[in-house]
Protein backbone atom coordinates (compact mmCIF):
# COMPACT_ATOMS: atom_id res chain seq x y z
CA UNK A 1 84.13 91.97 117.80
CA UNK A 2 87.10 90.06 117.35
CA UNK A 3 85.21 87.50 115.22
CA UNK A 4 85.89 90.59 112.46
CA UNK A 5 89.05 88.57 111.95
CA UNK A 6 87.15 85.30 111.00
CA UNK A 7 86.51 87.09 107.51
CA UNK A 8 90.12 87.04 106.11
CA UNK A 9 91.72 83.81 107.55
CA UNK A 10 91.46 81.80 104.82
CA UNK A 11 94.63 81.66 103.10
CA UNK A 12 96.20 83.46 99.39
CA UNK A 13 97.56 80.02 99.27
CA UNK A 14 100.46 79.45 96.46
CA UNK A 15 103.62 76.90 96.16
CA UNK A 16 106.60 77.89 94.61
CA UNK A 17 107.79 75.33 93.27
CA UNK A 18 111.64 75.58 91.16
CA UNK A 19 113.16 73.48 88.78
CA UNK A 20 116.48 72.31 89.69
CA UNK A 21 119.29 74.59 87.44
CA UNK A 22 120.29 71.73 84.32
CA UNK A 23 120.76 72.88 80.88
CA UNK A 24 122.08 72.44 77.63
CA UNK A 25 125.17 73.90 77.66
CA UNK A 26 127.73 75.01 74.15
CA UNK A 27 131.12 73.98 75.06
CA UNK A 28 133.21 76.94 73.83
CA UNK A 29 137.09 77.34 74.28
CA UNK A 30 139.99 75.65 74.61
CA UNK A 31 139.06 74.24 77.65
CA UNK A 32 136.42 72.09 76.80
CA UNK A 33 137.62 71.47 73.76
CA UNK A 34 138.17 67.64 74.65
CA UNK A 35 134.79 66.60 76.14
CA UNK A 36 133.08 68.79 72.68
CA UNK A 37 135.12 66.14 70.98
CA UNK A 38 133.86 63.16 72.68
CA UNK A 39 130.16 64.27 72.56
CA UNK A 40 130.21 65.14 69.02
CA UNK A 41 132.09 61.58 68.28
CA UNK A 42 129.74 59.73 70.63
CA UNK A 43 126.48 58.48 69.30
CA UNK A 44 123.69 60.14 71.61
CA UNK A 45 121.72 56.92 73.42
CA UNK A 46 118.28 58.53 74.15
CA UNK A 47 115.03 58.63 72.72
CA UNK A 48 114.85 62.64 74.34
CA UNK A 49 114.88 65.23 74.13
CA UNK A 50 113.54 65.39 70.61
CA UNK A 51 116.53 67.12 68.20
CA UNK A 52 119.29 65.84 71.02
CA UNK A 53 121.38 63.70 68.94
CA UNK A 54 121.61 66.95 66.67
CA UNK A 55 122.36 69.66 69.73
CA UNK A 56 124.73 66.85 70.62
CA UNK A 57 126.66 66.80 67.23
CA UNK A 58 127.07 70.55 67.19
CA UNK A 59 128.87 70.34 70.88
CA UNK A 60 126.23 70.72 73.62
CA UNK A 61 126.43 68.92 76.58
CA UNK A 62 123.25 67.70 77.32
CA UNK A 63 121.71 66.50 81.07
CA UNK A 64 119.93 63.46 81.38
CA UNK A 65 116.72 63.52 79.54
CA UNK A 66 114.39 62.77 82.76
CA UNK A 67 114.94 63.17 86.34
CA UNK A 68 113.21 63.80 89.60
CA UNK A 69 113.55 66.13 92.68
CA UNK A 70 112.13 66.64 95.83
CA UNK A 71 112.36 70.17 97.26
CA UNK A 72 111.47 72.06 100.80
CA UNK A 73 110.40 75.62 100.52
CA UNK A 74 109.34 78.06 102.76
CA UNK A 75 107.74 81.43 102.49
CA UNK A 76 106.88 84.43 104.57
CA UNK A 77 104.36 87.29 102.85
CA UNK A 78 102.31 90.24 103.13
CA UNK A 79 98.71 90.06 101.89
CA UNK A 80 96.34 92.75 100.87
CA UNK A 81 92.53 92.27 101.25
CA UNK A 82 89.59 93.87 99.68
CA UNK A 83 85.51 93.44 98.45
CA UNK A 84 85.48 91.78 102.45
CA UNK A 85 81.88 90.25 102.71
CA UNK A 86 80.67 88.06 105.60
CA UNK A 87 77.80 86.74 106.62
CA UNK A 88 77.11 83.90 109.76
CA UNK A 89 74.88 80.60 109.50
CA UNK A 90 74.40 81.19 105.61
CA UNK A 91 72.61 83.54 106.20
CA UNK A 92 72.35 87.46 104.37
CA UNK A 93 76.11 88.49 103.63
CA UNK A 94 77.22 91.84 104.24
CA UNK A 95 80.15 94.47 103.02
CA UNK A 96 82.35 95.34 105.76
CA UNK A 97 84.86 97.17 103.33
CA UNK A 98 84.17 100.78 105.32
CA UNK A 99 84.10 99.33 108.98
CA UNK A 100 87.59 96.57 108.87
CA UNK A 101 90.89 97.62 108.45
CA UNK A 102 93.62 95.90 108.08
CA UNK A 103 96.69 96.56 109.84
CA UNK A 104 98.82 93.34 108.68
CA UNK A 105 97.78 90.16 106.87
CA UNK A 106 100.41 88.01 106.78
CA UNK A 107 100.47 84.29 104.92
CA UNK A 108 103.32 81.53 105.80
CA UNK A 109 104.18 78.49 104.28
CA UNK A 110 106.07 75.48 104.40
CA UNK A 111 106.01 72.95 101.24
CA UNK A 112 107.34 69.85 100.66
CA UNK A 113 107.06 68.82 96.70
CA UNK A 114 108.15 66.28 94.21
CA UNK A 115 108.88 67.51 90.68
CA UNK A 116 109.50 64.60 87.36
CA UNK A 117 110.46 66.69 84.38
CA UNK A 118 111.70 65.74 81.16
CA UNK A 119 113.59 67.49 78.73
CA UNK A 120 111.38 67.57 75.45
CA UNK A 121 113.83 69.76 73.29
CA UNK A 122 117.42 70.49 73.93
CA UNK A 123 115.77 74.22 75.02
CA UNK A 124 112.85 73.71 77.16
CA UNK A 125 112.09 71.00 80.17
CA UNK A 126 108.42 70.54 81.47
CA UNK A 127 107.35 69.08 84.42
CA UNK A 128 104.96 68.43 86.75
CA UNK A 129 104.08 69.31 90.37
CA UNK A 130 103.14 67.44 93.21
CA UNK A 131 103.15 68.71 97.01
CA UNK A 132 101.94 69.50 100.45
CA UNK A 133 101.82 72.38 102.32
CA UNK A 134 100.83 73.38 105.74
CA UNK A 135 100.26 77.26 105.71
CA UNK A 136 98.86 79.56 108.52
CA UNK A 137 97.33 83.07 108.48
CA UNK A 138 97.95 85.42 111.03
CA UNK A 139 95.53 88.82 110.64
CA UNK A 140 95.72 91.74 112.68
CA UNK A 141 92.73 94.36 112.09
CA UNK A 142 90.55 97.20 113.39
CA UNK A 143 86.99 97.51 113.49
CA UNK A 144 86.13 101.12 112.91
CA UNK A 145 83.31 103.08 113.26
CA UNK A 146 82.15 107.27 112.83
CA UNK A 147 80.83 109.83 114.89
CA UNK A 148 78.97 113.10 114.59
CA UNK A 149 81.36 114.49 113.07
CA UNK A 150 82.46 111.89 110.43
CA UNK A 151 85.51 111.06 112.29
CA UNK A 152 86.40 107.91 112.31
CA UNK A 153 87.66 105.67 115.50
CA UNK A 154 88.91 102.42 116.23
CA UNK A 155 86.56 100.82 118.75
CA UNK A 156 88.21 97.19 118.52
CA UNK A 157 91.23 95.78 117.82
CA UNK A 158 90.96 92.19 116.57
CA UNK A 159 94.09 89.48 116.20
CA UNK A 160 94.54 85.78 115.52
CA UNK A 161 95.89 83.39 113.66
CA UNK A 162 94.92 79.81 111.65
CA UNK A 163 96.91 76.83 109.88
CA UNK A 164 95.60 74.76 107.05
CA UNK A 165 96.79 72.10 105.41
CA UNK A 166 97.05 71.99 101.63
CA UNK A 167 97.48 69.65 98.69
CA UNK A 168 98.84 71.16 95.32
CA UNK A 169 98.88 69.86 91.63
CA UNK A 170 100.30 71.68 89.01
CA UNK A 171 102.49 71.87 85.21
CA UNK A 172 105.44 74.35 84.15
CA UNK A 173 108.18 74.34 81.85
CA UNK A 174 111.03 76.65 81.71
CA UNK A 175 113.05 77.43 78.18
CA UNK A 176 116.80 77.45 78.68
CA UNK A 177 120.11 78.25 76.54
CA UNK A 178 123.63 78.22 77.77
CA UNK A 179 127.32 78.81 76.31
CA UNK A 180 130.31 78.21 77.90
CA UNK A 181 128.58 77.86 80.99
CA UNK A 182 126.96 81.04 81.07
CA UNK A 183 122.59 80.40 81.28
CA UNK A 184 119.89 82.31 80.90
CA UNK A 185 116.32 80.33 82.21
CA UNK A 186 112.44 81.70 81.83
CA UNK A 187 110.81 79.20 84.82
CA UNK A 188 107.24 79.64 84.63
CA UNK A 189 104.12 77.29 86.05
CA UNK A 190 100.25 76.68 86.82
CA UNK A 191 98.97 75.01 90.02
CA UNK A 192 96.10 74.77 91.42
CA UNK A 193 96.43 74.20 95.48
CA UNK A 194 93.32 73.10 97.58
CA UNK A 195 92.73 73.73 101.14
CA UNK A 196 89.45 72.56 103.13
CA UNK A 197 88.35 75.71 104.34
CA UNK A 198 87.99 77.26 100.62
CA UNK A 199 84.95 76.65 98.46
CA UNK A 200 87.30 75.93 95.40
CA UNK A 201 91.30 75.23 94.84
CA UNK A 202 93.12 78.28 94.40
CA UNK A 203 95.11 78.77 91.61
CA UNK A 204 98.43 80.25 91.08
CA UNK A 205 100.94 81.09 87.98
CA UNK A 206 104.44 81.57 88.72
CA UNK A 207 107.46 83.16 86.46
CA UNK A 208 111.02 83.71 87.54
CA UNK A 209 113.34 84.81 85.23
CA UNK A 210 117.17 83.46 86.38
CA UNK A 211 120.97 84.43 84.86
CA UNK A 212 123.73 82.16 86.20
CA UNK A 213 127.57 80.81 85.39
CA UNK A 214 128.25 77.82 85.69
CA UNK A 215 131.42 76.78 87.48
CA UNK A 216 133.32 72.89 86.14
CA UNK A 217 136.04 71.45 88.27
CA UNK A 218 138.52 68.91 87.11
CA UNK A 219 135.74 66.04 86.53
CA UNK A 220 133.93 67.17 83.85
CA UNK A 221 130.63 65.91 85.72
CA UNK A 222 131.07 68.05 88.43
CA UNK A 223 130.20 71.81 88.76
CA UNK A 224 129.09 74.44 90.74
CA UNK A 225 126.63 77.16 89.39
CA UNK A 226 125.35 80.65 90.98
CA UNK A 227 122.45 82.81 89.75
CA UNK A 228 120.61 86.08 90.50
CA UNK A 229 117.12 86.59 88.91
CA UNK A 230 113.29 88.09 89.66
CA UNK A 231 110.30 85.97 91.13
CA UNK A 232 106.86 87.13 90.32
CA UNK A 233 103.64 85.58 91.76
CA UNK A 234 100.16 85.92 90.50
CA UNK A 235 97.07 84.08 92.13
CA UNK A 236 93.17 83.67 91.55
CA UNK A 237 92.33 86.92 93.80
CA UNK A 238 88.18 85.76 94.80
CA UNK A 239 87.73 83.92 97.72
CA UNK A 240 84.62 82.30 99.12
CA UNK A 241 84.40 80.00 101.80
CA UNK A 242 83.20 78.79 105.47
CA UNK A 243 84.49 78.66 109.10
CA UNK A 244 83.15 77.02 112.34
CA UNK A 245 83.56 79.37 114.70
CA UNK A 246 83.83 77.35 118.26
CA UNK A 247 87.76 75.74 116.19
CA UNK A 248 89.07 79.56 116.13
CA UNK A 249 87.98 81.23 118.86
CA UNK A 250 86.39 81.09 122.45
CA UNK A 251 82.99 80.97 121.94
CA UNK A 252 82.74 83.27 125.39
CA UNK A 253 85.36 85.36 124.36
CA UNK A 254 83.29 86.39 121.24
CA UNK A 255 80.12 86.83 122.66
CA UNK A 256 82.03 89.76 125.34
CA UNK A 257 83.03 91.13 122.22
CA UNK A 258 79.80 91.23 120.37
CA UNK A 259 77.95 92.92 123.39
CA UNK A 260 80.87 95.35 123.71
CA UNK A 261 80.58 96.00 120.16
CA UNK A 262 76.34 96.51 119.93
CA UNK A 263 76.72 98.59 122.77
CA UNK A 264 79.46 100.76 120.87
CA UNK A 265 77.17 100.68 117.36
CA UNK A 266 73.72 101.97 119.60
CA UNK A 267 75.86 104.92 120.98
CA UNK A 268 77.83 106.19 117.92
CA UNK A 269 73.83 105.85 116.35
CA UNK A 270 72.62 108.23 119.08
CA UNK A 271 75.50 110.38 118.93
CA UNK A 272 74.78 110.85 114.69
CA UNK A 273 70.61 111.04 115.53
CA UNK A 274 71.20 113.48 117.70
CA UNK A 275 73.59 115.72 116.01
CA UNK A 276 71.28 115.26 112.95
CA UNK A 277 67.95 116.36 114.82
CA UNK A 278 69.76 119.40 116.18
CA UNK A 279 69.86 120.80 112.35
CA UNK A 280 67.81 123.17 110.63
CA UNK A 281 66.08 122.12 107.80
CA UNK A 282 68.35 124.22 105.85
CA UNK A 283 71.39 122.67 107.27
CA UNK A 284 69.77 119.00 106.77
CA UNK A 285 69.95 120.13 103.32
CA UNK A 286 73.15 120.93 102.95
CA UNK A 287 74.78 118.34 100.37
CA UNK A 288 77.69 118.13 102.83
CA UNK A 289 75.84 117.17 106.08
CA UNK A 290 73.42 114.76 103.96
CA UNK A 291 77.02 113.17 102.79
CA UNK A 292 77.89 113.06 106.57
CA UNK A 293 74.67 111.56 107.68
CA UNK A 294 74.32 109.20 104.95
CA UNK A 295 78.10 107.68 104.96
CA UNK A 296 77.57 107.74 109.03
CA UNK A 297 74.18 105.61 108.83
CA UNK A 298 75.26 103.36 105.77
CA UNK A 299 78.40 102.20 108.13
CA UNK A 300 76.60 101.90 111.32
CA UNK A 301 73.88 99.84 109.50
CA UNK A 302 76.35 97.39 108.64
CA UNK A 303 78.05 96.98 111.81
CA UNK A 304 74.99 96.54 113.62
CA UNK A 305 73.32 93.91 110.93
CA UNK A 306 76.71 92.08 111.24
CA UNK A 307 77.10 92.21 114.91
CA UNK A 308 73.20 91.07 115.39
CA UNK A 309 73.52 88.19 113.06
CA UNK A 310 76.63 86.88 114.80
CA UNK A 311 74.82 87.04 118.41
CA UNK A 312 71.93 85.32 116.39
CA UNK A 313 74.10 82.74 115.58
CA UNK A 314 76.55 82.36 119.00
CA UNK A 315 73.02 80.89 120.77
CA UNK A 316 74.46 77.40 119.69
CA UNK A 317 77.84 77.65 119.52
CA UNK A 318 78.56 73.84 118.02
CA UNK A 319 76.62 75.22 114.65
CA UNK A 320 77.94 78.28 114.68
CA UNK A 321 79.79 79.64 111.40
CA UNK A 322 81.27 82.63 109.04
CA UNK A 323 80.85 82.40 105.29
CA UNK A 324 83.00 84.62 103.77
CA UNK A 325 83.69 86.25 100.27
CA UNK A 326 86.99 88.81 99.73
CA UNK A 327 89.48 89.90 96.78
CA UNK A 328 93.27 89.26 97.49
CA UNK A 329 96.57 89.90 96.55
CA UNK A 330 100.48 89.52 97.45
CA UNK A 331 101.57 93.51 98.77
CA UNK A 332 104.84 92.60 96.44
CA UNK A 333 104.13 90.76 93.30
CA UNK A 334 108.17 90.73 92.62
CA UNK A 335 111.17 90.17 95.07
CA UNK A 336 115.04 89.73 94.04
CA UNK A 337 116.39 85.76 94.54
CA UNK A 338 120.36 84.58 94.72
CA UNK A 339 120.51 80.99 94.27
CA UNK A 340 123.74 78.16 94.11
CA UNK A 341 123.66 74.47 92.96
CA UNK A 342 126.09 71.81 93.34
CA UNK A 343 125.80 69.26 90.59
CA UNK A 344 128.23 66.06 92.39
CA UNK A 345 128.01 64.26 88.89
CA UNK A 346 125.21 64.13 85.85
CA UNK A 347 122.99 61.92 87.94
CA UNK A 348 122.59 63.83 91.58
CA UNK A 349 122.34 68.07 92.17
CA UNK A 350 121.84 69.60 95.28
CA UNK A 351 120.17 73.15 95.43
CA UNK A 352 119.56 76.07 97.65
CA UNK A 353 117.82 79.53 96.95
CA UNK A 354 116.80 82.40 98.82
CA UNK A 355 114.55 85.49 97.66
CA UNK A 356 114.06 88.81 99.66
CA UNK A 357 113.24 92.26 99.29
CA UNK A 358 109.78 93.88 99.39
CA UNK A 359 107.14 92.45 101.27
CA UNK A 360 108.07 88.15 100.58
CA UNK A 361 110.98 86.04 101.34
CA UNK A 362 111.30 83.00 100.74
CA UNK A 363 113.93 79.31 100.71
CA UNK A 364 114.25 76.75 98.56
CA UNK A 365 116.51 73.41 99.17
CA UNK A 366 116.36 70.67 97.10
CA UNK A 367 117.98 67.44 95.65
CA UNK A 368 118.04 66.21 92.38
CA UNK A 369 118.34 62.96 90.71
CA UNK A 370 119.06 62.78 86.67
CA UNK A 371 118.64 59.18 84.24
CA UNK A 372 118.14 59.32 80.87
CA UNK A 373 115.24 58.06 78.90
């Protein structure tokens, strides 16, 4: 029975993918009171971002219109599964919601992206997103059936794990203001990431809300900035797609289990007829032993219509396969994230952030490269 795991491997499958921390910043106080001087009595050279030779002339410092970074991010998270359907050599598909339970769905990732932005007002950078990802699955789940009585038991434990590769496109922008250093930044974005074993890409839309200071050192160029902020995830929850067995499991191995697991269904069944049969009419009529029978039969059914289409399909094991269908969701849609960024000059920023709490954590690193346009 552990080929109840097949169901759920394919992956909730998202990139986070974060702007490196620029922005147009009003220089305030006495401090910077000689480079606002020499921005406002400097003609601004670039075609963007649209309004910038007027943000420049009322003291912003403006970054480099365009620039380009390439970021590694990892991710750890909880998943939670539901609407489970399966179904083996296309053929009928069945609901498997009251017989699997899941005791942890977990989804890892590791991403490596490239980002080109450009600022198009002095207030709000877009960009694009390109990356690839190799993520992995790892499921642990039950496989439960009733008795007599309407008690429930675990009959099968079932465990394993899966890696896919992925490749992800995607668009965001993220409005911005800063004074005297201080920031606040809305990052938000779209992608759509697809992975071979899904029918369809998935697609994901990401917002993280960031407040930060911003740190200059003697060269006006250079600075150091640290932030605190939210990160909130939100992903296409249907799934549909298809497996080959014989690349995820021991085809032997899953056969034991499927005659373990008819042998199970056929003596819970006999145990429920029997108890059933042993009624009077006027207890078969009772609306709370018709409830019993009825929920006892409906989830026996299923088990045994899965488990006899899977042995159906295990006679050749080099065709054999799972389609699948399930809703799915992050446990945590939020977590908390700390982040720092060292900007060496206007031309080259190096980045690291790191988001916990709740069920997801996550890293970012990333470097940063600035021109204007």
């Amino acid at each position: 029975m552990r080929v109840i795991v097949l169901f759920v491997i394919i992956q909730c499958l998202w990139v986070l993918n974060l702007p490196a921390q620029v922005y147009s910043d009003k220089l305030v106080g006495k401090k910077s009171e000689a480079l606002k001087d020499s921005i406002e009595s400097t003609p601004y050279p670039y075609a963007l971002p649209i309004w910038g030779a007027k943000a420049a002339e009322l003291g912003f410092d403006l970054p480099y219109s365009a620039g380009i970074s390439v970021n590694y991010f990892t991710q750890r998270s909880d998943l939670v599964i539901n609407n489970l359907m399966a179904g083996f050599n296309n053929g009928p598909m069945y609901n498997l919601d009251e017989i699997v339970r899941f005791n942890e769905a977990v989804s890892e990732a590791s991403v490596v992206n490239v980002r080109p932005d450009i600022w198009l007002f002095p207030f709000l950078n877009i960009y694009g997103i390109l990356s690839k990802s190799k993520t992995s699955t790892a499921i642990d789940a039950s496989f439960w059936l009733p008795d007599s009585s309407n008690v429930w038991s675990e009959v099968a434990n079932l465990k394993t794990k899966a890696n896919f590769d992925g490749s992800t496109f995607g668009f965001g922008m993220t409005p911005t203001i800063g004074v005297g250093g201080g920031w606040f930044a809305l990052d938000m974005n779209v992608a759509w990431t697809d992975v071979s074993a899904l029918d369809r890409p998935v697609f994901t839309f990401l917002f993280g809300p960031r407040l930060g200071k911003t740190f200059r050192f003697k060269n006006p160029e250079q600075n150091i900035s640290f932030w605190v902020g939210g990160f909130r995830v939100k992903f296409s929850s249907s799934t549909t797609g298809s497996l080959p067995l014989n690349e995820l499991f021991d085809i032997d191995e899953i056969q034991n289990k499927v005659d373990n697991g008819i042998d199970a269904v056929g003596e819970k069944q006999m145990n429920v007829d029997e108890w059933w049969n042993d009624l009077s009419e006027i207890e078969q009529n009772n609306p709370v032993n018709k409830a019993r029978y009825n929920a006892a039969n409906r989830a026996l059914d299923a088990a045994g219509n899965v488990l006899s289409n899977l042995d159906a399909a295990l006679n050749d094991e080099q065709t054999a396969s799972v389609q699948y269908s399930l809703d799915k969701d992050v446990k945590d849609k939020w977590n908390f994230i700390v982040g720092s960024q060292f900007q060496l000059n206007k031309h080259i920023m190096l980045r690291a952030e790191y988001g916990f709490l709740g069920s997801r954590t996550q890293f970012l690193g990333s470097v940063q490269y600035r021109f204007g346009l």
